[in-house]
C-alpha atoms as a PDB file:
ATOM      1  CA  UNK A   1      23.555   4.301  21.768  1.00  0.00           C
ATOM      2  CA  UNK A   2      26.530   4.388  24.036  1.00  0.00           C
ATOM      3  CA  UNK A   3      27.156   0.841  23.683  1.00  0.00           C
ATOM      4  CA  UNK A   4      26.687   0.850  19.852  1.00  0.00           C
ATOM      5  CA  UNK A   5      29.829   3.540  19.921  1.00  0.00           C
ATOM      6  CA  UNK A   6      31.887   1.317  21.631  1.00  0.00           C
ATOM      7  CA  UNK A   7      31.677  -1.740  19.349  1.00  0.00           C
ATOM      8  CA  UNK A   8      34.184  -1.108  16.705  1.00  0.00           C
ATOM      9  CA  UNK A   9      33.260   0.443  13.093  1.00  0.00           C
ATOM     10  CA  UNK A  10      34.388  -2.752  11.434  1.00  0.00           C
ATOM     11  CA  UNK A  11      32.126  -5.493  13.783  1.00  0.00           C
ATOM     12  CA  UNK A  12      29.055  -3.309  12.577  1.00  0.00           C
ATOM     13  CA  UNK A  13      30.226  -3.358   9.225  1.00  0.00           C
ATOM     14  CA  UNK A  14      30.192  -6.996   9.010  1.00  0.00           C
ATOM     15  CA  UNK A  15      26.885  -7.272  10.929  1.00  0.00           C
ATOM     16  CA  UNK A  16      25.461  -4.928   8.281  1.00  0.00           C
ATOM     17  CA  UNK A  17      27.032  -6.843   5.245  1.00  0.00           C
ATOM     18  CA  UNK A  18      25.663 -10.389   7.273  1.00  0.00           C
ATOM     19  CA  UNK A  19      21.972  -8.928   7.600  1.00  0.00           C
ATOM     20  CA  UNK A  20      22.006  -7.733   4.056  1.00  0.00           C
ATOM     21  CA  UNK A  21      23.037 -10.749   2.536  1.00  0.00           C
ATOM     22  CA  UNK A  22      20.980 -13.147   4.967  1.00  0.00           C
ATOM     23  CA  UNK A  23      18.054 -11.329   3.891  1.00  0.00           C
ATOM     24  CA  UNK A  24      19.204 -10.994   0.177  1.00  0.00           C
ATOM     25  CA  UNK A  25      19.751 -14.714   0.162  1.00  0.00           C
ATOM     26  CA  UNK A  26      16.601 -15.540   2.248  1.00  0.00           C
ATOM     27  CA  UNK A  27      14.470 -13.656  -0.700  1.00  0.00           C
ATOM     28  CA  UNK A  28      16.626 -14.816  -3.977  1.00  0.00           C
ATOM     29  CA  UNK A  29      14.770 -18.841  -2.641  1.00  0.00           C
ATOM     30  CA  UNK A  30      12.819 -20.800  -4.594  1.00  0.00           C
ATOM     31  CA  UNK A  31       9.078 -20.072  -2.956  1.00  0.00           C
ATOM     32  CA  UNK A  32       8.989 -23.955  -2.419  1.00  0.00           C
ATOM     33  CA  UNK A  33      11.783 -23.847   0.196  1.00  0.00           C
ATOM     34  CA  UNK A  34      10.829 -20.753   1.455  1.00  0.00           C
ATOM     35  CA  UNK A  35       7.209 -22.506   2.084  1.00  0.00           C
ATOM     36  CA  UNK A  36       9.069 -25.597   3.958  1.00  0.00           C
ATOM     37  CA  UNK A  37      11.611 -23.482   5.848  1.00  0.00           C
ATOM     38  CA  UNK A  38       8.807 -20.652   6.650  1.00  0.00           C
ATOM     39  CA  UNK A  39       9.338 -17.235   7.976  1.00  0.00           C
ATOM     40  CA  UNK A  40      12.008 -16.984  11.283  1.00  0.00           C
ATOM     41  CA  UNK A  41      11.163 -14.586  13.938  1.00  0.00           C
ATOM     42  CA  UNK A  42      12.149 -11.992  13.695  1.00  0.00           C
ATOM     43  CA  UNK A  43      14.952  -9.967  14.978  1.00  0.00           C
ATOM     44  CA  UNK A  44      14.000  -7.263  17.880  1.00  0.00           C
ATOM     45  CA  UNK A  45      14.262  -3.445  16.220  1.00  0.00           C
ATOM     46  CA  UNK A  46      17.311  -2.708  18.510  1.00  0.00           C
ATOM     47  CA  UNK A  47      19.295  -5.322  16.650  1.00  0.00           C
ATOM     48  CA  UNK A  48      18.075  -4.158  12.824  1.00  0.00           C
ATOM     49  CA  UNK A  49      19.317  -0.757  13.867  1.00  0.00           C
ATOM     50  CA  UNK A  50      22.902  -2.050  15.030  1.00  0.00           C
ATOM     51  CA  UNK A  51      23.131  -4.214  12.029  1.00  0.00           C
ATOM     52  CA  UNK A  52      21.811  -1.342   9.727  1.00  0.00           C
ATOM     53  CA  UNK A  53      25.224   0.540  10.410  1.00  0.00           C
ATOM     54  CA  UNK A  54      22.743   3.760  10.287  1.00  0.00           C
ATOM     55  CA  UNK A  55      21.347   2.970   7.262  1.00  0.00           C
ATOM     56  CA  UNK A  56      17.968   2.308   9.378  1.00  0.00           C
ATOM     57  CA  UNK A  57      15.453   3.704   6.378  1.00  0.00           C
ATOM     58  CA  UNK A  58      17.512   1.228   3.905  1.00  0.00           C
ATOM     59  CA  UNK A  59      16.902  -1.789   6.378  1.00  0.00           C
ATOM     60  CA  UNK A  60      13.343  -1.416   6.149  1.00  0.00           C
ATOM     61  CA  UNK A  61      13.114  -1.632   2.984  1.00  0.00           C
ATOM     62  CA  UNK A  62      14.987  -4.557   2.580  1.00  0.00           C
ATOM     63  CA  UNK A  63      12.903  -6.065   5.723  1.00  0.00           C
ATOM     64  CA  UNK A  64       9.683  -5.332   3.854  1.00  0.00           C
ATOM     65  CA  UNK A  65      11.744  -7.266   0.601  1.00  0.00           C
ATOM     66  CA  UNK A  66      12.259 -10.064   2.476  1.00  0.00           C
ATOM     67  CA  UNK A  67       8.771 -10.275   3.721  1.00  0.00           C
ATOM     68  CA  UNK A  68       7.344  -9.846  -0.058  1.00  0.00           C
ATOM     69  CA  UNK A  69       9.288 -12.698  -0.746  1.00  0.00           C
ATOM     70  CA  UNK A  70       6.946 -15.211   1.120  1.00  0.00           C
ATOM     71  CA  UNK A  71       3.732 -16.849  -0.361  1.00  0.00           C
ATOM     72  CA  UNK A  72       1.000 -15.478   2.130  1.00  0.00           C
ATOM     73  CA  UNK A  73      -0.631 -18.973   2.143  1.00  0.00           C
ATOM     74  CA  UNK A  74       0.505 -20.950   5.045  1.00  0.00           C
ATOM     75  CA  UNK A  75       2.419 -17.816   6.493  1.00  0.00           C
ATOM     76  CA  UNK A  76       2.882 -17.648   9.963  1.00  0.00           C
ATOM     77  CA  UNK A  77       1.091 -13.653  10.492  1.00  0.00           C
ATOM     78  CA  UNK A  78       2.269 -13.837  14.577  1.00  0.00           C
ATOM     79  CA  UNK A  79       5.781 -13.786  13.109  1.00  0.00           C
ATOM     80  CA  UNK A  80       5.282 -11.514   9.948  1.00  0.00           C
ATOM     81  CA  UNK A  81       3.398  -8.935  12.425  1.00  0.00           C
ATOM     82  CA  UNK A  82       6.636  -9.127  14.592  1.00  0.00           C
ATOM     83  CA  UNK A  83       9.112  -8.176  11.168  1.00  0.00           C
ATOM     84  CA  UNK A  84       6.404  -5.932  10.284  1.00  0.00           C
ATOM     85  CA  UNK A  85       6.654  -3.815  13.355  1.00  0.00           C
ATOM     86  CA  UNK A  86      10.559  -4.117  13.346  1.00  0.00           C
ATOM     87  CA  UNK A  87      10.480  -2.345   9.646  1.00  0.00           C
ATOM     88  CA  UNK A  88       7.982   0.714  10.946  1.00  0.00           C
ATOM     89  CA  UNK A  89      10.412   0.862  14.071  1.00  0.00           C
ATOM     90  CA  UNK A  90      13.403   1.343  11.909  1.00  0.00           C
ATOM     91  CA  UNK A  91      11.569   4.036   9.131  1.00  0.00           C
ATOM     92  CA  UNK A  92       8.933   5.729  11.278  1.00  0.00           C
ATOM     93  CA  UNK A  93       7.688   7.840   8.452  1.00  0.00           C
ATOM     94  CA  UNK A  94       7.267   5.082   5.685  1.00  0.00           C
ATOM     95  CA  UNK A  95       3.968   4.080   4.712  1.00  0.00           C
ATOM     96  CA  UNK A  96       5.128   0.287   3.783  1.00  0.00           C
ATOM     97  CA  UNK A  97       4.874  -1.545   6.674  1.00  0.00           C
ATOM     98  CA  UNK A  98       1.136  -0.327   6.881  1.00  0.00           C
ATOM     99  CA  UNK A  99       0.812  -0.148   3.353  1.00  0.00           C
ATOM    100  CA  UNK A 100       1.192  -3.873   3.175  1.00  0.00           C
ATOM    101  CA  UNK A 101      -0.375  -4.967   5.918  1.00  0.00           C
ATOM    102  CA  UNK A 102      -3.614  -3.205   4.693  1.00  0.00           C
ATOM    103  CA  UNK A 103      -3.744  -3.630   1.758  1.00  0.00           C
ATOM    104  CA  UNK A 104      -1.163  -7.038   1.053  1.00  0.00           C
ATOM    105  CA  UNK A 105      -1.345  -9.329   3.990  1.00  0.00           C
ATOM    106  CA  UNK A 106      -4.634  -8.260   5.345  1.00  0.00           C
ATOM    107  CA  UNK A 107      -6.680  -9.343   2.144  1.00  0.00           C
ATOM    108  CA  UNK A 108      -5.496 -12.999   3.001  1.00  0.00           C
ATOM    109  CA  UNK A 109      -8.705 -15.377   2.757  1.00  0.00           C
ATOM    110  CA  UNK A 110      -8.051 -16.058   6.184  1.00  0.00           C
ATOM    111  CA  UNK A 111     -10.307 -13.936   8.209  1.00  0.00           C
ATOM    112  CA  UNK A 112      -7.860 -15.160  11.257  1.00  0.00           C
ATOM    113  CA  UNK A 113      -4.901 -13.713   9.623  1.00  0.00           C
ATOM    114  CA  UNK A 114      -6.773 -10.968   8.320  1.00  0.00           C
ATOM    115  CA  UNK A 115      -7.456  -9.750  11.912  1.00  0.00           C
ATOM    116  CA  UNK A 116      -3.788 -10.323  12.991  1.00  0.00           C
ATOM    117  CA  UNK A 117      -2.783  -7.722   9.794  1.00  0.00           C
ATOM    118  CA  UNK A 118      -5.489  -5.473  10.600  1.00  0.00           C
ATOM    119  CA  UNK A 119      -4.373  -5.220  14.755  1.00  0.00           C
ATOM    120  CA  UNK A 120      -1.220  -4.473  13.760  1.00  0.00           C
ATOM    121  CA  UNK A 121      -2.129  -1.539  11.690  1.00  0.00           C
ATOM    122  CA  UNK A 122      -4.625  -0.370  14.460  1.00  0.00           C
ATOM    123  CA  UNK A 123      -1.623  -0.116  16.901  1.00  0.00           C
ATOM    124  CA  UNK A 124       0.781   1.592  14.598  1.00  0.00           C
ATOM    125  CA  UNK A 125      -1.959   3.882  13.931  1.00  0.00           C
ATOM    126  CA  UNK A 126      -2.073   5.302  17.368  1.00  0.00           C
ATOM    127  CA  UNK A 127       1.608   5.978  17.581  1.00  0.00           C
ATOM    128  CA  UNK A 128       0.631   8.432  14.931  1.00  0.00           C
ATOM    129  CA  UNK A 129      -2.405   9.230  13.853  1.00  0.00           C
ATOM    130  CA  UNK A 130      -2.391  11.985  11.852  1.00  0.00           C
ATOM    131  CA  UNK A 131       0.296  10.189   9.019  1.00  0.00           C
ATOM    132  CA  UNK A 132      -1.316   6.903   9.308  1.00  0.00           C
ATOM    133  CA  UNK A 133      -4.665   7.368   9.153  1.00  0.00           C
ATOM    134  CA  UNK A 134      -4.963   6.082   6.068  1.00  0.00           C
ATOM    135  CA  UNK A 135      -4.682   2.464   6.285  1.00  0.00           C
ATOM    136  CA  UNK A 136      -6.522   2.461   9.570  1.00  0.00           C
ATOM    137  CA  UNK A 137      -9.560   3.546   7.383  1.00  0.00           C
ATOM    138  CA  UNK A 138      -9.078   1.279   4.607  1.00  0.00           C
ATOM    139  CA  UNK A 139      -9.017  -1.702   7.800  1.00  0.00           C
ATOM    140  CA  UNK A 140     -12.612  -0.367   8.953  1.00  0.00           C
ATOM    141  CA  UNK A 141     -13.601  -0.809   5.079  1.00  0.00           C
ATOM    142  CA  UNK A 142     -12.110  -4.333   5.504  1.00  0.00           C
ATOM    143  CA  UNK A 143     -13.572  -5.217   8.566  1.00  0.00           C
ATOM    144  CA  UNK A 144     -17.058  -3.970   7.209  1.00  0.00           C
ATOM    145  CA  UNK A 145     -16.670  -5.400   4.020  1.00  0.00           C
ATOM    146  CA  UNK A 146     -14.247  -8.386   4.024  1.00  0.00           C
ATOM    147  CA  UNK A 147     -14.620  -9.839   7.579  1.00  0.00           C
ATOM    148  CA  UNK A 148     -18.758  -8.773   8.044  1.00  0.00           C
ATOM    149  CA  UNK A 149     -17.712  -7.620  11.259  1.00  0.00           C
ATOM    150  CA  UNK A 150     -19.182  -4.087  12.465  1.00  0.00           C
ATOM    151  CA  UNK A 151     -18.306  -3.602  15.417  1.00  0.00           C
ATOM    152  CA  UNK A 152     -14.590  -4.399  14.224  1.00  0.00           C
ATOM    153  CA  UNK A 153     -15.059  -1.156  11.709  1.00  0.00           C
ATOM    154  CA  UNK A 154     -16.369   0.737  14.316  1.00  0.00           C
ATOM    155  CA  UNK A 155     -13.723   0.562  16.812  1.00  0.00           C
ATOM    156  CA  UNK A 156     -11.231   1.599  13.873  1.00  0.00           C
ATOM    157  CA  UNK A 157     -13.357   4.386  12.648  1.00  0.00           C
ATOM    158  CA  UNK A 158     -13.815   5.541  16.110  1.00  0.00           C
ATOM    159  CA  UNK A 159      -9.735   5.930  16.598  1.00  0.00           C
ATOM    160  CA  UNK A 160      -9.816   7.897  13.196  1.00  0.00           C
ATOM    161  CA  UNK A 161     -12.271  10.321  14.880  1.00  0.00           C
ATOM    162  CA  UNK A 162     -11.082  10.759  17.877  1.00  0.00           C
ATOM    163  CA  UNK A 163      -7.450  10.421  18.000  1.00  0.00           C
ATOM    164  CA  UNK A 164      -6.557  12.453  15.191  1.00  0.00           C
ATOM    165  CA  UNK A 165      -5.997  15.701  14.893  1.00  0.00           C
ATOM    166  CA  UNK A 166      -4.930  17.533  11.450  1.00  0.00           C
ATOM    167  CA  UNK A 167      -6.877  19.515   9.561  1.00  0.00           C
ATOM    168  CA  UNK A 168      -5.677  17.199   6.672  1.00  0.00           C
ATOM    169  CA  UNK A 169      -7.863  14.600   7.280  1.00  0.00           C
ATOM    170  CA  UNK A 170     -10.548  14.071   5.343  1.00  0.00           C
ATOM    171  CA  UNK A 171     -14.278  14.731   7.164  1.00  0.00           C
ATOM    172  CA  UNK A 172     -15.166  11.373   5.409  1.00  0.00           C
ATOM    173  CA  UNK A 173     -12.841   9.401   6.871  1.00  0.00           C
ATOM    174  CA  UNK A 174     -14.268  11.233  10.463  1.00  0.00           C
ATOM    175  CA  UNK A 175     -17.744   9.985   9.836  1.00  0.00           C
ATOM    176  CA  UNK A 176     -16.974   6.384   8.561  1.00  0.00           C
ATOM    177  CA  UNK A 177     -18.120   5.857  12.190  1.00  0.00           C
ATOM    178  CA  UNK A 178     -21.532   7.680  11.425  1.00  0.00           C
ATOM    179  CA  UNK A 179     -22.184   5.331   8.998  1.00  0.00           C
ATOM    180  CA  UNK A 180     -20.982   2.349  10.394  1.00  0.00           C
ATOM    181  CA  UNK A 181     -23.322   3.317  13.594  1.00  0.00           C
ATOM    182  CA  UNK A 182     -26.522   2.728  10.482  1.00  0.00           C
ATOM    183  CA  UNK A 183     -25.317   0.005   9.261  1.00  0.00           C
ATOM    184  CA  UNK A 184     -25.473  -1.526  12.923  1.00  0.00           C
ATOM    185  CA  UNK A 185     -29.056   0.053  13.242  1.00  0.00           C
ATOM    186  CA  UNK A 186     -27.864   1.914  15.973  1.00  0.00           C
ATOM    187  CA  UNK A 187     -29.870   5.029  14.364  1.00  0.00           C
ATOM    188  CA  UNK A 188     -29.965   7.435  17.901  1.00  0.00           C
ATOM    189  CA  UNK A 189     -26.368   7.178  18.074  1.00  0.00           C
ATOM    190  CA  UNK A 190     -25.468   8.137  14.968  1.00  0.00           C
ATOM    191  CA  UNK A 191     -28.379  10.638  14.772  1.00  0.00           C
ATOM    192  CA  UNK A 192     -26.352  12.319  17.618  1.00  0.00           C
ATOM    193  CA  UNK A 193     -23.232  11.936  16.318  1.00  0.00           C
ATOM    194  CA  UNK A 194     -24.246  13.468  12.556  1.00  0.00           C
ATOM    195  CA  UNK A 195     -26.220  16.266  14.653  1.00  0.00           C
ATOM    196  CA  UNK A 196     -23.064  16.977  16.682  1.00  0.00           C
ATOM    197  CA  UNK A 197     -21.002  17.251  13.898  1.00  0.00           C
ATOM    198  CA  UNK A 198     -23.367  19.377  11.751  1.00  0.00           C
ATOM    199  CA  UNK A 199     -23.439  21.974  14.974  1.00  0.00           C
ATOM    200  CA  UNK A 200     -19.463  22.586  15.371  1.00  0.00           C
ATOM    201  CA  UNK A 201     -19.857  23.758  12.093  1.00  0.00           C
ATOM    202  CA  UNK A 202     -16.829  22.016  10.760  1.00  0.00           C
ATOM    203  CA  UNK A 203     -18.100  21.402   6.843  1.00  0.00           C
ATOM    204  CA  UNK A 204     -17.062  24.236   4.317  1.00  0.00           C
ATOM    205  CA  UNK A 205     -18.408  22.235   1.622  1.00  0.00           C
ATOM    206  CA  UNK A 206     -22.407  23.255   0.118  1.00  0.00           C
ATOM    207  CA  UNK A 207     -23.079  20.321  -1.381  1.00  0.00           C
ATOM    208  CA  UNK A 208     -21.517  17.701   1.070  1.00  0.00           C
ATOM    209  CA  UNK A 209     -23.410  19.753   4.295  1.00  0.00           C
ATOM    210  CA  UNK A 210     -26.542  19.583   2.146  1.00  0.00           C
ATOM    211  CA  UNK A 211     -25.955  16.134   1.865  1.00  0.00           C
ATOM    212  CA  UNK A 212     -25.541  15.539   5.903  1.00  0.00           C
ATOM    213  CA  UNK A 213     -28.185  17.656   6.591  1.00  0.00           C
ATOM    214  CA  UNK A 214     -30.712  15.190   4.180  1.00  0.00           C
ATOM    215  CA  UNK A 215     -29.172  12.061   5.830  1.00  0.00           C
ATOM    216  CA  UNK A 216     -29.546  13.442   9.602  1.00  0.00           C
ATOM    217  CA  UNK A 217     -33.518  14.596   8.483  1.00  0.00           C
ATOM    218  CA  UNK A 218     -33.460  10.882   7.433  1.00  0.00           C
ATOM    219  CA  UNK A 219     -32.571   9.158  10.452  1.00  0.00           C
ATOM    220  CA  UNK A 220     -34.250  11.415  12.676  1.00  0.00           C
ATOM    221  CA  UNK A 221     -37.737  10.114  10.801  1.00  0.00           C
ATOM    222  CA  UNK A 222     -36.591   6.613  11.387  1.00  0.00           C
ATOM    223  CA  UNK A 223     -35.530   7.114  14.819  1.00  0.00           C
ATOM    224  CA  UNK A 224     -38.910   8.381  15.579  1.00  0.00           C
ATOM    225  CA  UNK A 225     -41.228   5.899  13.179  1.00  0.00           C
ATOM    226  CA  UNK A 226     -38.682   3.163  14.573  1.00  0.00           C
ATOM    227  CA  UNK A 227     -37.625   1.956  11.140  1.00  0.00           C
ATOM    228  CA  UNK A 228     -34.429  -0.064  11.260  1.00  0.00           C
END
């Protein structure tokens, strides 16, 4: 910061006005170009914020305006993870970044790419999981669903229930692992895990506990008959 105050107010004026209209230009292409030129890496976060001029949440936007611009097919993801992460560095409480990486770039037909999208909103999730829970549990559902991949949706369920902390998330986004754990067929696990959280006593709701309650009595007779 001390060196940003010693570059004159008029230098970052013009390197705000320069990354504004690079990226303004950059988006206002024909898709064909933009397909032959492709996406640039990006710019470190340090340099957004000294070309920003301050106007960091503004940058962002524009960053994720830019990105938008871009046909997803042939797109390098290393790349748009990099200018991803450089727009949730500059506006840590907006959702877009990890709003389109979950629910834009991550729903690629590229199951490679797909992963590289998903990744990136695993990490972001743990620098704060209580806000950004939400597309972390909408990757498990991709991961299970989209990509076939289990124990993919399990690690990201896990990190929902055990890194977060607010009594603002949902208890159905804190059992996705539960269910993921049946869907595996590994029934004694998630027999312990629904019996664990049945005990702390954490469910206000009649009708979902009676629910729980019927699905634990369920797997424990299929954990004993050895039904998978």
């Amino acid at each position: 910061m001390q060196r940003a105050r010693r570059v004159p107010g008029w230098i970052l004026g013009l390197l705000a006005a320069s990354l504004a209209a690079q990226l303004a230009w950059h988006a206002a292409l024909p898709a064909a170009r933009q397909a032959k030129e492709g996406l640039p890496p990006a710019p470190r976060a340090a340099v957004l914020r000294l070309a920003s001029f301050g106007e960091n949440a503004a940058a962002a936007r524009l960053v994720m305006l830019y990105l938008q611009s871009f046909e997803m097919r042939g797109l390098d993801y290393g790349r748009l993870v990099g200018w991803l992460r450089a727009a949730a560095a500059l506006d840590p409480l907006s959702a877009y970044p990890l709003f389109a990486a979950a629910r834009v770039f991550a729903e690629t037909p590229d199951p490679m790419a797909s992963r590289v999208a998903l990744e990136f909103v695993y990490e972001e999730f743990t620098r704060d999981p209580d806000r950004r829970w939400p597309w972390l549990a909408h990757a498990a559902l991709l991961a299970k669903h989209r990509l076939k991949d289990l124990p993919l949706a399990r690690r990201y369920a896990a990190a929902i229930d055990r890194q977060t902390r607010s009594s603002d998330v949902p208890l159905w986004a804190k059992q996705m692992e539960i269910f993921i754990l049946e869907d595996m067929n590994e029934l004694e696990a998630a027999r312990i895990m629904l019996g664990g959280l049945l005990e702390r006593g954490e469910i206000r709701d009649p009708n979902e506990l009676r629910f729980l309650q019927q699905r634990l009595k369920e797997l424990d007779q299929r954990v004993k008959s050895g039904v998978k």
